[in-house]
N, C-alpha and C. Protein backbone atom coordinates (compact mmCIF):
# COMPACT_ATOMS: atom_id res chain seq x y z
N UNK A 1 14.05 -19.54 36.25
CA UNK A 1 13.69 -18.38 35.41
C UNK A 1 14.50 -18.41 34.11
N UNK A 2 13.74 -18.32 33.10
CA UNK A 2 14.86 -18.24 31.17
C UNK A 2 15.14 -17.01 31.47
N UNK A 3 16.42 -17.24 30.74
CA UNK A 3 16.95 -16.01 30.32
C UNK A 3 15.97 -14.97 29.48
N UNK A 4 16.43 -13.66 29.61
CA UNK A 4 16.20 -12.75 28.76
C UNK A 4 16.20 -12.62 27.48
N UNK A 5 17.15 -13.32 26.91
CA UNK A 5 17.18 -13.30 25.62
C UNK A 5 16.38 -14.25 24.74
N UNK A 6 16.25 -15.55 25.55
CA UNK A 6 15.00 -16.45 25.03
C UNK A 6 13.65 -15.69 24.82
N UNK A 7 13.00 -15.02 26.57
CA UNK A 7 11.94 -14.77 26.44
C UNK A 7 11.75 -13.51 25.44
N UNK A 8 12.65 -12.59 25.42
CA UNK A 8 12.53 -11.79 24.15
C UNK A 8 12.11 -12.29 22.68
N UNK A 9 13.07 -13.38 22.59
CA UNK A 9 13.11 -13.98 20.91
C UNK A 9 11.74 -14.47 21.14
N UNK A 10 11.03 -15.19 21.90
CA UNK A 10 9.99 -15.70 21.57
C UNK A 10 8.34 -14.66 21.55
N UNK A 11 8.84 -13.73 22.41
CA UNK A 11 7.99 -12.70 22.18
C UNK A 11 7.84 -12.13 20.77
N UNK A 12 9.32 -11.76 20.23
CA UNK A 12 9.02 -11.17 18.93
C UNK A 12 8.68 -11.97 17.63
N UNK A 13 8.73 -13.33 18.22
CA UNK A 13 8.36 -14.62 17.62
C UNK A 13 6.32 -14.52 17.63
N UNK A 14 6.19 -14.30 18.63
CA UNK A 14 4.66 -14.20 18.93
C UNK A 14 4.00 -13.14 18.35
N UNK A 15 5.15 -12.30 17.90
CA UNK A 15 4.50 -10.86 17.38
C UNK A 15 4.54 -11.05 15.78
N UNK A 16 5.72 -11.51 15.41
CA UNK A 16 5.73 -11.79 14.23
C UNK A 16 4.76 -13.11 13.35
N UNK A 17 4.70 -13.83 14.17
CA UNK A 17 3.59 -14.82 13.62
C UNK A 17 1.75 -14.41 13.55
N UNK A 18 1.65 -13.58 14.44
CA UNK A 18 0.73 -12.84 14.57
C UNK A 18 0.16 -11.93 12.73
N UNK A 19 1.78 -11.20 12.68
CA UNK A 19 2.30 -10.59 11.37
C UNK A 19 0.55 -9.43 11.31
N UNK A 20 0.41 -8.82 12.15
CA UNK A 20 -0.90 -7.63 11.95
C UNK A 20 0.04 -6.51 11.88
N UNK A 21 0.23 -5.85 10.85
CA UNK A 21 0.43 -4.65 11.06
C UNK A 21 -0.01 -3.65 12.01
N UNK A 22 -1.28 -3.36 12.11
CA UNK A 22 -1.81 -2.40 12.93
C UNK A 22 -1.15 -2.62 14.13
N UNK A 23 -1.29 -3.82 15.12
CA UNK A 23 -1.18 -4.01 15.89
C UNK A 23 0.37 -3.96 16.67
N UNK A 24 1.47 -4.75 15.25
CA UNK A 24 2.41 -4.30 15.61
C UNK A 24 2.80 -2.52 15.54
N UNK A 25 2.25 -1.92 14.87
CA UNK A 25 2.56 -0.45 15.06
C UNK A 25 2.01 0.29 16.46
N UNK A 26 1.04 -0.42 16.60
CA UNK A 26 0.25 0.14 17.69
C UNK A 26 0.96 -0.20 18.96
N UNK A 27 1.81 -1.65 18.95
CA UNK A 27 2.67 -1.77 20.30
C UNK A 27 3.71 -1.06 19.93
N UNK A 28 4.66 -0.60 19.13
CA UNK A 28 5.43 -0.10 19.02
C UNK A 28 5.12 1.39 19.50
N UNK A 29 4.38 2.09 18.75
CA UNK A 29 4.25 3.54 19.57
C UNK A 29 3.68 3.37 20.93
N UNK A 30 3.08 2.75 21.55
CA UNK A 30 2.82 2.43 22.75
C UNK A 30 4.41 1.96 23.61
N UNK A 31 5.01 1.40 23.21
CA UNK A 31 6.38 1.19 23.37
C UNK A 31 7.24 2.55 23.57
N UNK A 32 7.35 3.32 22.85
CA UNK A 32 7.71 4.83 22.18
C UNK A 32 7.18 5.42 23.50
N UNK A 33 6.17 5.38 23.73
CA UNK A 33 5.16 6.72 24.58
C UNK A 33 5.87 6.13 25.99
N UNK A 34 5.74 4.73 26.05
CA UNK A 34 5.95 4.79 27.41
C UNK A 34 8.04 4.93 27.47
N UNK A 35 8.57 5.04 26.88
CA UNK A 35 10.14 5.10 26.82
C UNK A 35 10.18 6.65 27.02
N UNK A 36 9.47 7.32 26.21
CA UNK A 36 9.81 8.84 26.12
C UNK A 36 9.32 9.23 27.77
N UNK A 37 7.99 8.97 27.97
CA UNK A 37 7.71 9.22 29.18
C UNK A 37 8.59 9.49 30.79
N UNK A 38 9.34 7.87 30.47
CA UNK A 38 10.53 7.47 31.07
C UNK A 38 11.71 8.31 31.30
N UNK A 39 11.99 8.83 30.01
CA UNK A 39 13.10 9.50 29.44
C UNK A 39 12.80 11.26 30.20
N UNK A 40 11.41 11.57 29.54
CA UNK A 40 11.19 13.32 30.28
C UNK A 40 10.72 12.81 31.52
N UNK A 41 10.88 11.71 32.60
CA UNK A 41 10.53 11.66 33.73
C UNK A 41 11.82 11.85 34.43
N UNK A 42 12.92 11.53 34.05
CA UNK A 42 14.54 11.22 34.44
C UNK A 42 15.23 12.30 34.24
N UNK A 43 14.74 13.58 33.19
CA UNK A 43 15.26 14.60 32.90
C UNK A 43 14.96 15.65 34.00
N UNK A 44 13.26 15.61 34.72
CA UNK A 44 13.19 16.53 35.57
C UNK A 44 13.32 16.80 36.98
């Protein structure tokens, strides 16, 4: 199994070569929704 930090870099490698705005915004708040979710799930 790679490390974490490889498969990260190459992910944001995959995202960045990609270079779509929309899309990167669109994983990002999708990213966001599911963290917050997380976050008011742990609070109650």
């Amino acid at each position: 199994m790679e490390p974490k930090q490889s498969k990260l870099r190459r992910f944001i490698e995959t995202i960045w070569s990609l270079s779509d705005i929309s899309f990167f915004v669109e994983l990002i708040s999708g990213i966001a929704v599911t963290v917050w979710m997380k976050i008011s799930g742990l609070k109650k």
